[in-house]
PDB file of N, CA and C in Angstrom:
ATOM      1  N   UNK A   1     -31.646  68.665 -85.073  1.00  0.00           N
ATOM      2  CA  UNK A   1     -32.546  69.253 -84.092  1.00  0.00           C
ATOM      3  C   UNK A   1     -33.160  70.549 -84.626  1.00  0.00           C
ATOM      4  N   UNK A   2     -32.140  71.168 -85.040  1.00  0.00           N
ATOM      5  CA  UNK A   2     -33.016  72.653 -85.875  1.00  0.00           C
ATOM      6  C   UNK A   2     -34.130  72.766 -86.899  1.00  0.00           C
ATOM      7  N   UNK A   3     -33.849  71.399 -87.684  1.00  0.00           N
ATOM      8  CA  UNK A   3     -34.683  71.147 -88.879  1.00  0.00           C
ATOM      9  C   UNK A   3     -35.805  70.753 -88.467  1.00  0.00           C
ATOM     10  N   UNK A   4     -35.674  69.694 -87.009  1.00  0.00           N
ATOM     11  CA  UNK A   4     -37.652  69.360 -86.667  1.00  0.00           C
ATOM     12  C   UNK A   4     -37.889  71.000 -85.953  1.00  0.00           C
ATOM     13  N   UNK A   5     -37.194  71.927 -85.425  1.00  0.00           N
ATOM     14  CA  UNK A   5     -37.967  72.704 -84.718  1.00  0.00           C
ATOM     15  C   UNK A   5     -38.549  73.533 -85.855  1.00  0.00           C
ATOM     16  N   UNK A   6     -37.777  73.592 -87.239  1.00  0.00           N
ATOM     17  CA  UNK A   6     -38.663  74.604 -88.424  1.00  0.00           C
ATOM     18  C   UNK A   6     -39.802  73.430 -88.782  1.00  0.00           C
ATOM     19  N   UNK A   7     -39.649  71.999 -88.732  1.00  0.00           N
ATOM     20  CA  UNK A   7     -40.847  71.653 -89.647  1.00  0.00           C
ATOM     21  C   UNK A   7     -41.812  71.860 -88.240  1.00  0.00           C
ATOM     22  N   UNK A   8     -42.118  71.591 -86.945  1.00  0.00           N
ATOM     23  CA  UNK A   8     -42.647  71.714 -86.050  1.00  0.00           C
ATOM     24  C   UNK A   8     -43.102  73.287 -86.285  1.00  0.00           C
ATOM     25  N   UNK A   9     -42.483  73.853 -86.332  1.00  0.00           N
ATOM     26  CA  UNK A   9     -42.942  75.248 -86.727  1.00  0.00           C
ATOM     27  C   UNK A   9     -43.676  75.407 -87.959  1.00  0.00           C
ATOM     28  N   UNK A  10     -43.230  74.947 -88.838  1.00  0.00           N
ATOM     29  CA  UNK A  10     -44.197  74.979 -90.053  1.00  0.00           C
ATOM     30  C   UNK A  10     -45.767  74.108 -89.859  1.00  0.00           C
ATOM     31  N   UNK A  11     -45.781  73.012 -89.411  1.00  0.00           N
ATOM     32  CA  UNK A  11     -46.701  72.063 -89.013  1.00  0.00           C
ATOM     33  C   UNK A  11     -48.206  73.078 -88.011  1.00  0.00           C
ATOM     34  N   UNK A  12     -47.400  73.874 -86.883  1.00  0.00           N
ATOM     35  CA  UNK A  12     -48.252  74.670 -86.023  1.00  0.00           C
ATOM     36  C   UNK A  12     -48.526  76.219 -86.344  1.00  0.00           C
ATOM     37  N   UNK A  13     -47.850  76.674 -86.935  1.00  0.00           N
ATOM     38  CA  UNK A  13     -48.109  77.860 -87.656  1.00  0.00           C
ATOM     39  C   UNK A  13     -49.402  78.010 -88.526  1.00  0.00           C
ATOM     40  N   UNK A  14     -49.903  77.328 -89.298  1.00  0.00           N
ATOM     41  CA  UNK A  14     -50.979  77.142 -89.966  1.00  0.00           C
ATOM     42  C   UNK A  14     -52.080  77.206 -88.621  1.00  0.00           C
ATOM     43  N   UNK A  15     -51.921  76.636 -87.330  1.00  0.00           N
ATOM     44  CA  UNK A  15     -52.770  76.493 -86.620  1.00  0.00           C
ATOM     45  C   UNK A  15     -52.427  78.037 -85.619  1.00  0.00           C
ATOM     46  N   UNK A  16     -51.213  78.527 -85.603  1.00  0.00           N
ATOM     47  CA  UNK A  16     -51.874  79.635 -85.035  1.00  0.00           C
ATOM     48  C   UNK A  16     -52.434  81.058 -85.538  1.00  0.00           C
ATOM     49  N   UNK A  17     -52.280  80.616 -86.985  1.00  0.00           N
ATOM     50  CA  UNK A  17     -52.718  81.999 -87.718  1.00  0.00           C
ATOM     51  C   UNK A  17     -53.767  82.027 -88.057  1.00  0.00           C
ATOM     52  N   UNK A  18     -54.199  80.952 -88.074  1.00  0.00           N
ATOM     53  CA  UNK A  18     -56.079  80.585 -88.597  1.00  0.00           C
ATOM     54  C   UNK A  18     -57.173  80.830 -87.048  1.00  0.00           C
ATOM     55  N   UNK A  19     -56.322  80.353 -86.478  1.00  0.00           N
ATOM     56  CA  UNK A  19     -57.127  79.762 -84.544  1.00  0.00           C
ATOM     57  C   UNK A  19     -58.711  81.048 -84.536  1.00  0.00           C
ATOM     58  N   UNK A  20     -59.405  80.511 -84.326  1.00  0.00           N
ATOM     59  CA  UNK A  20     -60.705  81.156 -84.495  1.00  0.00           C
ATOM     60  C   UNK A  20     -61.097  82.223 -83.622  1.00  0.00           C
ATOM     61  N   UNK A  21     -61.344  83.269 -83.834  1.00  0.00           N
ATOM     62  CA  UNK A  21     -61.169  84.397 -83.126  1.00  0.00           C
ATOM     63  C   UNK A  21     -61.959  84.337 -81.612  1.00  0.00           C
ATOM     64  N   UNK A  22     -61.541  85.486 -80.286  1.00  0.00           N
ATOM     65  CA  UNK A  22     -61.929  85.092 -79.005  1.00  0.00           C
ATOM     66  C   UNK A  22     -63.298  86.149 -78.400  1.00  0.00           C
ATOM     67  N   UNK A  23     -64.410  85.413 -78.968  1.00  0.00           N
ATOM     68  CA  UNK A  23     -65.763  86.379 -78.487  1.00  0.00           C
ATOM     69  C   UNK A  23     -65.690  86.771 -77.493  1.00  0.00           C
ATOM     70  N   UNK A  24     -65.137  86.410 -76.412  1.00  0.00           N
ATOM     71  CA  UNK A  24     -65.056  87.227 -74.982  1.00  0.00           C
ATOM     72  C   UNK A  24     -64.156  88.307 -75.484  1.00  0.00           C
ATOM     73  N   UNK A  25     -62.776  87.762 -75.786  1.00  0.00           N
ATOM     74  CA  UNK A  25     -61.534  89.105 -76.103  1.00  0.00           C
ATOM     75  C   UNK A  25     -62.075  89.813 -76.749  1.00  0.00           C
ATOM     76  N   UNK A  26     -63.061  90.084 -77.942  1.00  0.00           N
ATOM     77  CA  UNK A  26     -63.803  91.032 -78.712  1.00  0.00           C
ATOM     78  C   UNK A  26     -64.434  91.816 -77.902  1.00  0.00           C
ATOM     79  N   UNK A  27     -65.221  90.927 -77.511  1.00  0.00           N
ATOM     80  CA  UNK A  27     -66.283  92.420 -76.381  1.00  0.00           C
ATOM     81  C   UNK A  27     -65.551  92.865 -75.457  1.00  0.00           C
ATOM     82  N   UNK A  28     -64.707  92.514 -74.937  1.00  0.00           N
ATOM     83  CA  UNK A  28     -63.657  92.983 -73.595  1.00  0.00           C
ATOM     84  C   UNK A  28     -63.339  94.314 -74.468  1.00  0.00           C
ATOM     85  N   UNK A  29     -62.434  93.994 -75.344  1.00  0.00           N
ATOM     86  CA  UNK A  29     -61.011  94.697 -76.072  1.00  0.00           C
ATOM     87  C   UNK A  29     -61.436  95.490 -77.745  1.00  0.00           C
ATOM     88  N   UNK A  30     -62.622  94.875 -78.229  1.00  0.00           N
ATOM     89  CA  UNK A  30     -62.470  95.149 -79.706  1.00  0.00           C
ATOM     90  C   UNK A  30     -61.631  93.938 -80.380  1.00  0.00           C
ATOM     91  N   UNK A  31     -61.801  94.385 -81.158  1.00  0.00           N
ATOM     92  CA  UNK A  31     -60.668  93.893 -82.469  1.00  0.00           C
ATOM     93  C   UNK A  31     -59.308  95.131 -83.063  1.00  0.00           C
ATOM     94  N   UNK A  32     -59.080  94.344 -83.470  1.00  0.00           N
ATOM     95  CA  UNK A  32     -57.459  95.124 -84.631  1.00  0.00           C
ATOM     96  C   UNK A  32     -57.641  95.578 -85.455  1.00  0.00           C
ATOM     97  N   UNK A  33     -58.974  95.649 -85.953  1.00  0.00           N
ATOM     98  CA  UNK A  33     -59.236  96.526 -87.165  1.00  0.00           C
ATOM     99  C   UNK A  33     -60.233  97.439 -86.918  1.00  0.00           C
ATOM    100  N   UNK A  34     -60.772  98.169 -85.629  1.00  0.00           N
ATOM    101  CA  UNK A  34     -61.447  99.065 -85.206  1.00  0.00           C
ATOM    102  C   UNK A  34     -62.779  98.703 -85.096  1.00  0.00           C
ATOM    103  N   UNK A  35     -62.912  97.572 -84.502  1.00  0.00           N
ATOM    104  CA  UNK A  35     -64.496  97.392 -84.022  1.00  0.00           C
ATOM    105  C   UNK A  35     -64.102  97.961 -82.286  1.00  0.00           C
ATOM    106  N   UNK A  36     -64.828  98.328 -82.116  1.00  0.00           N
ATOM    107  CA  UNK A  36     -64.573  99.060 -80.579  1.00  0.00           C
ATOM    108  C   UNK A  36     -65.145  97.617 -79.873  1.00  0.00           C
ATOM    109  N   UNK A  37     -65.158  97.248 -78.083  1.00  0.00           N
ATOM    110  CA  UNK A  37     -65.400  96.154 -77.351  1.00  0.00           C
ATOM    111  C   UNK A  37     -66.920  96.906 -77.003  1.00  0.00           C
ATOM    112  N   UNK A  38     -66.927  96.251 -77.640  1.00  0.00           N
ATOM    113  CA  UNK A  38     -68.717  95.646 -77.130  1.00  0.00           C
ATOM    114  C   UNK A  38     -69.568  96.150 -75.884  1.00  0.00           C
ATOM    115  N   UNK A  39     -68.636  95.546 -74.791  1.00  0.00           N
ATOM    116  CA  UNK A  39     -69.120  95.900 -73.476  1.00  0.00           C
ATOM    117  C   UNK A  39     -68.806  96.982 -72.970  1.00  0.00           C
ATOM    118  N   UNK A  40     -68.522  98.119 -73.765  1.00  0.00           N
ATOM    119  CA  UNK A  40     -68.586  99.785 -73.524  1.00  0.00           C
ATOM    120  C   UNK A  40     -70.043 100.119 -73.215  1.00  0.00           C
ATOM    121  N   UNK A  41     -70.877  99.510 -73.884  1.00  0.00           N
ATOM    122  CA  UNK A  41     -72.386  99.541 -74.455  1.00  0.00           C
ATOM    123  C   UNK A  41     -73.173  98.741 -73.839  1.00  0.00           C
ATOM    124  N   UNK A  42     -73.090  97.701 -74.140  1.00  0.00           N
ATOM    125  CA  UNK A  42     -73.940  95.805 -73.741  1.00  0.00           C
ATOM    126  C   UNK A  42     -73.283  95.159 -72.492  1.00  0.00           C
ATOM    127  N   UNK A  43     -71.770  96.092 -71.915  1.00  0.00           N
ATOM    128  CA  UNK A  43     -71.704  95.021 -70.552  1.00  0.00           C
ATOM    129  C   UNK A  43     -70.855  93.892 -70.875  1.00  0.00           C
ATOM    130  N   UNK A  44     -69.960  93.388 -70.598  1.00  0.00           N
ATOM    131  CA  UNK A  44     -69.296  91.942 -70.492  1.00  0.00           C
ATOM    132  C   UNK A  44     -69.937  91.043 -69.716  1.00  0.00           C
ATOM    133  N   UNK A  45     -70.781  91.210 -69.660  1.00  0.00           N
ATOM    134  CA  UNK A  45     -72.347  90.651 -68.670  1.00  0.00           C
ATOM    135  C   UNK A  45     -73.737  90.295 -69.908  1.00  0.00           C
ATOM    136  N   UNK A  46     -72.962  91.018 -70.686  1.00  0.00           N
ATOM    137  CA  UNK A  46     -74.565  91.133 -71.848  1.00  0.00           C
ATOM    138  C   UNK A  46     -75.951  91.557 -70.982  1.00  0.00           C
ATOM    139  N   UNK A  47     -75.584  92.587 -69.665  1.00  0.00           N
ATOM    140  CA  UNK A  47     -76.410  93.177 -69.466  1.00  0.00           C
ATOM    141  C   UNK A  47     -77.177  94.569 -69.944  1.00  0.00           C
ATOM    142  N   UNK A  48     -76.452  94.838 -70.623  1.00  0.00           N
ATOM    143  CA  UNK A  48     -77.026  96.206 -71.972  1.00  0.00           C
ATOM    144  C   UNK A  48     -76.869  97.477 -70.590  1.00  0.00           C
ATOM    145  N   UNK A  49     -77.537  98.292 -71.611  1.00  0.00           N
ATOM    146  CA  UNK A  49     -77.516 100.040 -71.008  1.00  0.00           C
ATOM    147  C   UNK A  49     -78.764 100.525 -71.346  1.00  0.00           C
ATOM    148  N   UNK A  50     -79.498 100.334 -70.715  1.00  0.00           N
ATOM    149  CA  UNK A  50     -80.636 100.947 -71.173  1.00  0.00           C
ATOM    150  C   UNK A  50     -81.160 102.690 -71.171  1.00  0.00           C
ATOM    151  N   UNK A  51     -80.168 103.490 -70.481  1.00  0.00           N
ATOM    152  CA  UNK A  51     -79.787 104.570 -70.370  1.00  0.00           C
ATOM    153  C   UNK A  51     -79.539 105.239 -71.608  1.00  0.00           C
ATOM    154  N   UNK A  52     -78.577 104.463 -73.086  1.00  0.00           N
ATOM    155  CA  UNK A  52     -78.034 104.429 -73.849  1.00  0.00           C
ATOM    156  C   UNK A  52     -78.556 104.009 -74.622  1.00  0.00           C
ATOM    157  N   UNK A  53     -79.815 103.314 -74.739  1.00  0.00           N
ATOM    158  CA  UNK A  53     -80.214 102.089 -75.677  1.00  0.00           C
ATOM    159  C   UNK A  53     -79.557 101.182 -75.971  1.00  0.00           C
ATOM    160  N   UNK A  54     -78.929 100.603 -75.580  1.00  0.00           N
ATOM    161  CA  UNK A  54     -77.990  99.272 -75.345  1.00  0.00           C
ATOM    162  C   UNK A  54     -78.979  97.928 -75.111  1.00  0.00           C
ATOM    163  N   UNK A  55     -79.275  97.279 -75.766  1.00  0.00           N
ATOM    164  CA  UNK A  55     -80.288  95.704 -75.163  1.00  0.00           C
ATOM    165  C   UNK A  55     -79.267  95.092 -74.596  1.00  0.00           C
ATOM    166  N   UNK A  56     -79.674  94.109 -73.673  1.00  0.00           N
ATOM    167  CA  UNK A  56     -79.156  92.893 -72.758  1.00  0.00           C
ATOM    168  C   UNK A  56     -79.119  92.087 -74.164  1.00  0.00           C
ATOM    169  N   UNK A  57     -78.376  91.534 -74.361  1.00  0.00           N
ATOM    170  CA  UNK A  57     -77.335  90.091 -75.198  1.00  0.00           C
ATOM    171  C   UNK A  57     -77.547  89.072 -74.300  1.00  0.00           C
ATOM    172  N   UNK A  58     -77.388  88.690 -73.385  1.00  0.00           N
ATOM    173  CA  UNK A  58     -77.018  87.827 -72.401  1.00  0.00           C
ATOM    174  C   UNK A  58     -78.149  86.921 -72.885  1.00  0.00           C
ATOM    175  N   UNK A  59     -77.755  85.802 -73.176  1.00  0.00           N
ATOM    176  CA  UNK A  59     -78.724  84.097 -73.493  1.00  0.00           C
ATOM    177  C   UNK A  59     -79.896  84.653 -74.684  1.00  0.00           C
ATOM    178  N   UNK A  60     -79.650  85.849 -75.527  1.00  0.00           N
ATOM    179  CA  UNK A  60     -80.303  85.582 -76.743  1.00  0.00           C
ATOM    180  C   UNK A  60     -79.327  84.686 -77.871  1.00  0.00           C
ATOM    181  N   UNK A  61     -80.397  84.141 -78.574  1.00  0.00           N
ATOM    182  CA  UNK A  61     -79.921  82.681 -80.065  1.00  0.00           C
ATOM    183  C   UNK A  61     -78.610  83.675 -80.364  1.00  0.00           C
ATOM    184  N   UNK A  62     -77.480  82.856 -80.640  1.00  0.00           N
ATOM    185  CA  UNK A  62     -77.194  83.422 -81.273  1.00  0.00           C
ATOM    186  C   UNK A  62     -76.834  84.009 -83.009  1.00  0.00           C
ATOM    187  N   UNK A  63     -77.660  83.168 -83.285  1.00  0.00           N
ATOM    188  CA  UNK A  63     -78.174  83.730 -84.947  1.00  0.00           C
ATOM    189  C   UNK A  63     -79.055  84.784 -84.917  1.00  0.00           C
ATOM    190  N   UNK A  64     -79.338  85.036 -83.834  1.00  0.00           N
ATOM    191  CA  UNK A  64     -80.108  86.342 -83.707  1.00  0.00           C
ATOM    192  C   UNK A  64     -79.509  87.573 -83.836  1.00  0.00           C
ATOM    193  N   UNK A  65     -78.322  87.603 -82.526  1.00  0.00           N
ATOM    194  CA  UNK A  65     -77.140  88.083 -82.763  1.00  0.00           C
ATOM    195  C   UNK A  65     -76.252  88.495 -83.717  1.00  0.00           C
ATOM    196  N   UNK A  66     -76.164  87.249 -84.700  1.00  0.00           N
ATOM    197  CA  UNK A  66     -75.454  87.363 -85.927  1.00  0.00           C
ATOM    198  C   UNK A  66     -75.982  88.164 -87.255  1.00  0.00           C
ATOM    199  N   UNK A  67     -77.626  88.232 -86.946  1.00  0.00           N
ATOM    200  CA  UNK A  67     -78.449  88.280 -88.248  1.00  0.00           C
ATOM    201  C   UNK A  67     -78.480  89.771 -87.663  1.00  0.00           C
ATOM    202  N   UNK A  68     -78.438  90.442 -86.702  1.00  0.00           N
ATOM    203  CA  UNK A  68     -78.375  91.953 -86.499  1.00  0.00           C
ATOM    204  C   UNK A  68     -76.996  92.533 -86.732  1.00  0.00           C
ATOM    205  N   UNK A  69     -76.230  91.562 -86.566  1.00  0.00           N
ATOM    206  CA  UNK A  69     -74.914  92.271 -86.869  1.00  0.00           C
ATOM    207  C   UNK A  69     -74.418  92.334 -88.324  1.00  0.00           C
ATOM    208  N   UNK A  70     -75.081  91.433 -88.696  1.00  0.00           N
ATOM    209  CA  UNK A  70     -75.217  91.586 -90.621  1.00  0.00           C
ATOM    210  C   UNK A  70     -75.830  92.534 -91.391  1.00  0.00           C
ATOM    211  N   UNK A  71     -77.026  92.826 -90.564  1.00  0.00           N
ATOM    212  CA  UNK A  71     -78.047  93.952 -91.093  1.00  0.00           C
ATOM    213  C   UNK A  71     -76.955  94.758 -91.078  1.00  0.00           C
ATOM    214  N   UNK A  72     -76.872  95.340 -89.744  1.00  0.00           N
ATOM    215  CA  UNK A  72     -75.762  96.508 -88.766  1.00  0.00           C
ATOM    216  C   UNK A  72     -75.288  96.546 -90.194  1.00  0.00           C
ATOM    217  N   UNK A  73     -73.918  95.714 -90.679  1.00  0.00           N
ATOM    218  CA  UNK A  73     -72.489  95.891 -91.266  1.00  0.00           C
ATOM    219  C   UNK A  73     -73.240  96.459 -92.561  1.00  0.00           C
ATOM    220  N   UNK A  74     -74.455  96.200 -93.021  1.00  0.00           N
ATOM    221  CA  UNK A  74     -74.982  96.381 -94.194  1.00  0.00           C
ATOM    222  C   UNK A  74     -75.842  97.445 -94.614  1.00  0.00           C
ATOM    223  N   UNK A  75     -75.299  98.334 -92.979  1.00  0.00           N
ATOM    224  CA  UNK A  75     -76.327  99.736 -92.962  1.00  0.00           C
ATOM    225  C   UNK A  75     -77.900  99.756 -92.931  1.00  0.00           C
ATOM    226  N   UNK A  76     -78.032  98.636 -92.185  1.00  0.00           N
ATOM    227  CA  UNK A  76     -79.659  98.620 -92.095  1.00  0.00           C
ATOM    228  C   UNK A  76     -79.913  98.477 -90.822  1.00  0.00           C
ATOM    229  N   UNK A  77     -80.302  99.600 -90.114  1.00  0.00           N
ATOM    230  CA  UNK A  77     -81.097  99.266 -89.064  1.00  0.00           C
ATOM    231  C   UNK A  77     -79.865  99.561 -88.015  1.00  0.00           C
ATOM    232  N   UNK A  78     -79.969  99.407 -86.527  1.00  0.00           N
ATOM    233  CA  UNK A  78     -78.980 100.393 -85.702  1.00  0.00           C
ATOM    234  C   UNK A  78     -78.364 101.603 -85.827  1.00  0.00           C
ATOM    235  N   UNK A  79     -77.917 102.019 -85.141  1.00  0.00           N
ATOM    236  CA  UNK A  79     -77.371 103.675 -85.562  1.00  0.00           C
ATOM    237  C   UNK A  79     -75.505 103.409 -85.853  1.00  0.00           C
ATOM    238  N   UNK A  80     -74.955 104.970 -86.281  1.00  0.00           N
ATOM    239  CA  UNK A  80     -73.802 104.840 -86.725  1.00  0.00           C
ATOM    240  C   UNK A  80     -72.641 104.379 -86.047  1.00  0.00           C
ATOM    241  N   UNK A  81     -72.665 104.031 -84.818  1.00  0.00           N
ATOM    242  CA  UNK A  81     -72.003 103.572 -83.852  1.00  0.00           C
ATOM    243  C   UNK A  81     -71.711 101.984 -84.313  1.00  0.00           C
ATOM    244  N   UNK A  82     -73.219 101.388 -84.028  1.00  0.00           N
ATOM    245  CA  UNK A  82     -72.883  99.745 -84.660  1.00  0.00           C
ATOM    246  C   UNK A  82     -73.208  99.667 -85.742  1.00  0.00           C
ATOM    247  N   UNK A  83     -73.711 100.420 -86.893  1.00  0.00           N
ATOM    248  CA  UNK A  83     -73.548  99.942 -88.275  1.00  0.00           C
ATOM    249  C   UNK A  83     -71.402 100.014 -88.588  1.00  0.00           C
ATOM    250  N   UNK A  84     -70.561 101.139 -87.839  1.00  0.00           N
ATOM    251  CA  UNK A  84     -69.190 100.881 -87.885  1.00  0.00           C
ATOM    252  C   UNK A  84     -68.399  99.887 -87.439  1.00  0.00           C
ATOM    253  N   UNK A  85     -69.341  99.439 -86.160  1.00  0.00           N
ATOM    254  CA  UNK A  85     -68.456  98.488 -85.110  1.00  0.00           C
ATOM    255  C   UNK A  85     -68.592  97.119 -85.824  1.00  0.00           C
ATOM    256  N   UNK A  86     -69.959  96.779 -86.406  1.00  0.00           N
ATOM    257  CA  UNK A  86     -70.425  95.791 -87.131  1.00  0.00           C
ATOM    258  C   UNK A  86     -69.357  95.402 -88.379  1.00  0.00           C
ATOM    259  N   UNK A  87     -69.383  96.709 -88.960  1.00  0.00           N
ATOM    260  CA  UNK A  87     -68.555  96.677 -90.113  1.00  0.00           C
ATOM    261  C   UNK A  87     -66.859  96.135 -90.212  1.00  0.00           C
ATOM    262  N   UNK A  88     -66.236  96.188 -88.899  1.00  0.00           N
ATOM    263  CA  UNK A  88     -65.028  96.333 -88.404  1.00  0.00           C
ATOM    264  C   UNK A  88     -65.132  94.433 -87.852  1.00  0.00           C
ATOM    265  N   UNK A  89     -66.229  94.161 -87.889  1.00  0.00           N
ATOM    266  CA  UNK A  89     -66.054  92.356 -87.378  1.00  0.00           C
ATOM    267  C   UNK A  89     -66.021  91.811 -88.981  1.00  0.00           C
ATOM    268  N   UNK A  90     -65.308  90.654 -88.935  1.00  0.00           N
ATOM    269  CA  UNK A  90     -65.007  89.280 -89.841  1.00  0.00           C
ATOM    270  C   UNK A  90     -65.948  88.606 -89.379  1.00  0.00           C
ATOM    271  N   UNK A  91     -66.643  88.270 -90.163  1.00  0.00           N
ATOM    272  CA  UNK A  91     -67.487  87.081 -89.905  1.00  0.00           C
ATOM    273  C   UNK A  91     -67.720  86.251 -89.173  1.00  0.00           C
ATOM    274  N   UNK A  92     -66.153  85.616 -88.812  1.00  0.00           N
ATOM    275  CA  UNK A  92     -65.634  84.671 -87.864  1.00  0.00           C
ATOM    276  C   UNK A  92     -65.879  84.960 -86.530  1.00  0.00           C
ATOM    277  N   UNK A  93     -65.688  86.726 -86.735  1.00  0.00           N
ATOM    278  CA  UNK A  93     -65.334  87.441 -85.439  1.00  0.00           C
ATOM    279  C   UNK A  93     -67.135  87.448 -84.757  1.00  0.00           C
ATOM    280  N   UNK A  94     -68.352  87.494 -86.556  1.00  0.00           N
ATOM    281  CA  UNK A  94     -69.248  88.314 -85.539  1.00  0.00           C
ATOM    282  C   UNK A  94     -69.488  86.818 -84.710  1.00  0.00           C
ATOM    283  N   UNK A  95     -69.790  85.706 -85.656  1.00  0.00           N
ATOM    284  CA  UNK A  95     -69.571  84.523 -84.580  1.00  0.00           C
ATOM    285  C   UNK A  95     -69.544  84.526 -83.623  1.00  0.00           C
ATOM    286  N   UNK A  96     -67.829  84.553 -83.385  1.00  0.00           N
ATOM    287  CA  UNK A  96     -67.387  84.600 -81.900  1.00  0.00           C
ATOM    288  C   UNK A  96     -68.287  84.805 -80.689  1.00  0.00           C
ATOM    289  N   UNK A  97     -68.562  86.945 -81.308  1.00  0.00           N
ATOM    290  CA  UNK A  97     -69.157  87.612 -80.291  1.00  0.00           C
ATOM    291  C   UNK A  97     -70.436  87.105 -79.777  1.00  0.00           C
ATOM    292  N   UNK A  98     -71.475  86.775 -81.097  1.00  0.00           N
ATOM    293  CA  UNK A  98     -72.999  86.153 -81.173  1.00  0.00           C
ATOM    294  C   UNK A  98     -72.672  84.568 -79.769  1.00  0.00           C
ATOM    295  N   UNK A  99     -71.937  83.845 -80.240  1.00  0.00           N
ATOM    296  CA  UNK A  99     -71.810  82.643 -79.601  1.00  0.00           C
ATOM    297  C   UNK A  99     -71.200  83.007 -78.115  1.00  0.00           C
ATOM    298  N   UNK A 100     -70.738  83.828 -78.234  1.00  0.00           N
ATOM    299  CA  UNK A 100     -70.008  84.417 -76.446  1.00  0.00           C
ATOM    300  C   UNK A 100     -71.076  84.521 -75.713  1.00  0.00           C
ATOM    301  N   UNK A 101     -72.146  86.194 -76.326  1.00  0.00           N
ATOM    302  CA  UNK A 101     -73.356  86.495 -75.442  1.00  0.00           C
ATOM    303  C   UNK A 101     -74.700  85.646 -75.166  1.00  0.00           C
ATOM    304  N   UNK A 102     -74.306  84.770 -76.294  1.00  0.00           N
ATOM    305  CA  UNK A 102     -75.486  83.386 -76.475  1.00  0.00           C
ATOM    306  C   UNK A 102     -75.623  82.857 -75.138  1.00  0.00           C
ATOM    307  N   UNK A 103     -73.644  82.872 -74.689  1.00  0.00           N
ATOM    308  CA  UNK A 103     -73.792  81.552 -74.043  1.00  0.00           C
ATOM    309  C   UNK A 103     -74.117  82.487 -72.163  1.00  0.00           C
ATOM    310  N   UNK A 104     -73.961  83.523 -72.267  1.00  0.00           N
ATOM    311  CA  UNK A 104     -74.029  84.070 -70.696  1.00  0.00           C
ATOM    312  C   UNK A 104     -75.566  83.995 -70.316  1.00  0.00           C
ATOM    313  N   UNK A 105     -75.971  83.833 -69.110  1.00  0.00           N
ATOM    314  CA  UNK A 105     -77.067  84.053 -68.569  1.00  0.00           C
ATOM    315  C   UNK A 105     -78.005  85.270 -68.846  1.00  0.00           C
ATOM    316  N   UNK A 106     -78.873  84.915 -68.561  1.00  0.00           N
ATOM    317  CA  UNK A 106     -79.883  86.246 -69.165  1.00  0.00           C
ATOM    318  C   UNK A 106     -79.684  87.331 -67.532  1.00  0.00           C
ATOM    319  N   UNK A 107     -79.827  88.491 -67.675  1.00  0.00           N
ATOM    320  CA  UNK A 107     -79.513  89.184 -66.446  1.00  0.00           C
ATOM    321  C   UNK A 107     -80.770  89.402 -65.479  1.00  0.00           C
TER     322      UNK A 107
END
């Protein structure tokens, strides 16, 4: 019995260390490596701040999304706030976030 619960463990382990990161939990929370959450700024609504210069996210492509957050990480274009926060997402992660605000309604 001990030996299937290590290979069972070995078998699902691969699947929970890879599991693809959570675009909502990002903008809620940040990430673990110091991207700050998103919706400090843009809203968990992807309704933005326009007070702040913040744009609404909410139902833009999200390769649109992705292709600003690439610039961002690459020091082009946004200010020092999201060229850091940018910098602090995995790839996977900016994904996530791009495909999260993709999918909310426009406000």
């Amino acid at each position: 019995m001990k030996q299937f619960a290590l290979v069972l463990l070995a078998l699902l382990l691969p699947e929970v260390a890879f599991a693809a990161p959570d675009g909502k939990e990002i903008v809620l929370h940040g990430n673990q490596t110091g991207a700050l959450p998103c919706a400090a700024c843009h809203g968990a609504n992807g309704a933005g701040n326009e007070s702040i210069g913040a744009p609404a996210l909410a139902g833009l492509p999200a390769g649109m999304i992705t292709g600003y957050l690439q610039r961002f990480a690459a020091g082009r274009g946004g200010n020092a706030i999201m060229q850091s926060i940018a910098k602090g997402l995995s790839p996977d992660e900016v994904t996530a976030v791009a495909t999260y605000y993709a999918g909310l309604k426009q406000p």
